[in-house]
Protein backbone atom coordinates (compact mmCIF):
# COMPACT_ATOMS: atom_id res chain seq x y z
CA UNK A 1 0.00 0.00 0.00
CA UNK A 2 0.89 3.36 -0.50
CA UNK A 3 2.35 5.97 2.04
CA UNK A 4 -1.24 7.22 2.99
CA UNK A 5 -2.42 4.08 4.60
CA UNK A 6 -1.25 0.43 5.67
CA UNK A 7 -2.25 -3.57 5.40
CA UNK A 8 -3.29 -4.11 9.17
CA UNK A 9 -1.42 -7.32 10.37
CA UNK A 10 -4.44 -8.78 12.50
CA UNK A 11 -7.12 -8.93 9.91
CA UNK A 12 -5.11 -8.30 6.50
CA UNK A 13 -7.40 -5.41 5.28
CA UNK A 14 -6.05 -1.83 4.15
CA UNK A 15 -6.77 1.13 6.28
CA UNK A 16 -6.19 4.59 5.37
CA UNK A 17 -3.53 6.53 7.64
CA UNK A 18 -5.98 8.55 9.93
CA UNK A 19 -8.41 5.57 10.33
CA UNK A 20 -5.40 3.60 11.73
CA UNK A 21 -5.48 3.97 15.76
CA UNK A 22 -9.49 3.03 15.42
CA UNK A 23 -8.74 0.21 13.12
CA UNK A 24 -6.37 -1.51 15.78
CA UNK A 25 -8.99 -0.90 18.50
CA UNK A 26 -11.84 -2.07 16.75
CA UNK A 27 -9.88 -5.43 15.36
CA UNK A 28 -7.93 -6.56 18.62
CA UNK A 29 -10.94 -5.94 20.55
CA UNK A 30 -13.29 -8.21 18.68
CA UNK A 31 -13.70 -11.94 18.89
CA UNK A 32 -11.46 -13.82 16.72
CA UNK A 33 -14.21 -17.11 17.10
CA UNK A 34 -16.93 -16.65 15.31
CA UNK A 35 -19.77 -18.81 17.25
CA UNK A 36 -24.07 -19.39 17.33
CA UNK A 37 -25.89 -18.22 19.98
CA UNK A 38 -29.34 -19.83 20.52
CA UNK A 39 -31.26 -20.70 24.09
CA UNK A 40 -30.74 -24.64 24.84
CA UNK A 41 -34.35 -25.80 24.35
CA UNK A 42 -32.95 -29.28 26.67
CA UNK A 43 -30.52 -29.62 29.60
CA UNK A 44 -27.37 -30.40 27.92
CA UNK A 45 -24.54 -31.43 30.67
CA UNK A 46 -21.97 -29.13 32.11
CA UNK A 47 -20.32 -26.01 31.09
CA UNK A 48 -16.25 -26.68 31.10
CA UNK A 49 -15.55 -23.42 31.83
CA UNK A 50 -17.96 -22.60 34.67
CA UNK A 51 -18.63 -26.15 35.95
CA UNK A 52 -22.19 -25.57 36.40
CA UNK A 53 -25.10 -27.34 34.76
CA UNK A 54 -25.97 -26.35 31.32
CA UNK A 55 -30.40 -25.77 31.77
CA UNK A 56 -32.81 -25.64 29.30
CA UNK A 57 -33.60 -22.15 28.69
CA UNK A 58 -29.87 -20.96 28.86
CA UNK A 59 -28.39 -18.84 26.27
CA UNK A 60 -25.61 -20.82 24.95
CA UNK A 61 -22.74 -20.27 22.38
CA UNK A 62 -22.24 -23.37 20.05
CA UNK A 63 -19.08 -23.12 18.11
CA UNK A 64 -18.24 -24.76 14.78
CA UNK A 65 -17.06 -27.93 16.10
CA UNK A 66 -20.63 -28.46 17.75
CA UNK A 67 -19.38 -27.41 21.51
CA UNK A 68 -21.67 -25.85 23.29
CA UNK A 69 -20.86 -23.03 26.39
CA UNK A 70 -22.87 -20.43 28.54
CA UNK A 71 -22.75 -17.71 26.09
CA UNK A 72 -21.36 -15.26 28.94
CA UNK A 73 -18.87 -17.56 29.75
CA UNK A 74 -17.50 -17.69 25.88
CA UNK A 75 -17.91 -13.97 25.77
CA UNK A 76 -15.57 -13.20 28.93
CA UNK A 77 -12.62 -15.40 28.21
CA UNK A 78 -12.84 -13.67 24.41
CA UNK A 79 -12.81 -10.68 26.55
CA UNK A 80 -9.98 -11.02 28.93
CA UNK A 81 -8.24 -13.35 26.37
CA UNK A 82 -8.64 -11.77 23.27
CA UNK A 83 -9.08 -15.78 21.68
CA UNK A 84 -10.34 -18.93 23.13
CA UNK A 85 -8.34 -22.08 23.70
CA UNK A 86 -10.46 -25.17 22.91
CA UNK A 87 -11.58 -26.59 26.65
CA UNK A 88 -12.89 -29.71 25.62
C-alpha cells in the first residue's frame, strides 16, 4: 500500500492513515471465534468453563465444532483473552 495508509497485520485489510489507531482498536478488541448463539431448548450437561449445569432455557454459544458453552462464559474469556483455547 501506498504511504497514505497500511495492510493491518491482525485482519489483512487496508486502512487509510488517519483511520489507523481506530482500526487496531476495533480489530484486537473483537472476537477472533466466530460462534451461534441460541437458548438450549434441553438440559445439555456441564459447562467446562464454569462447571455448572448447562439448563434448558440458557443462552448458549455453540461453536463450529458443535461445543456448546454459557454464552457469557464464551464472551468473557474472548474478553480477557482476546481468543479462546479449545476446553474440551
Amino acid at each position: 500500500m501506498t504511504g497514505t495508509g497500511f495492510k493491518c497485520p491482525i485482519c489483512s485489510k487496508s486502512v487509510a492513515s488517519d483511520e489507523m489507531e481506530m482500526h487496531f482498536i476495533m480489530c484486537l478488541s473483537k472476537p477472533r471465534l466466530s460462534y451461534n448463539d441460541d437458548v438450549l431448548s434441553k438440559d445439555a450437561g456441564e459447562c467446562v468453563i464454569c462447571l455448572e449445569e448447562l439448563l434448558q432455557g440458557d443462552t448458549i454459544a455453540r461453536l463450529p465444532c458443535l461445543c456448546i458453552y454459557h454464552k457469557s462464559c464464551i464472551d468473557s474469556c474472548l474478553l480477557l483473552k482476546g481468543h479462546f483455547a479449545h476446553f474440551g
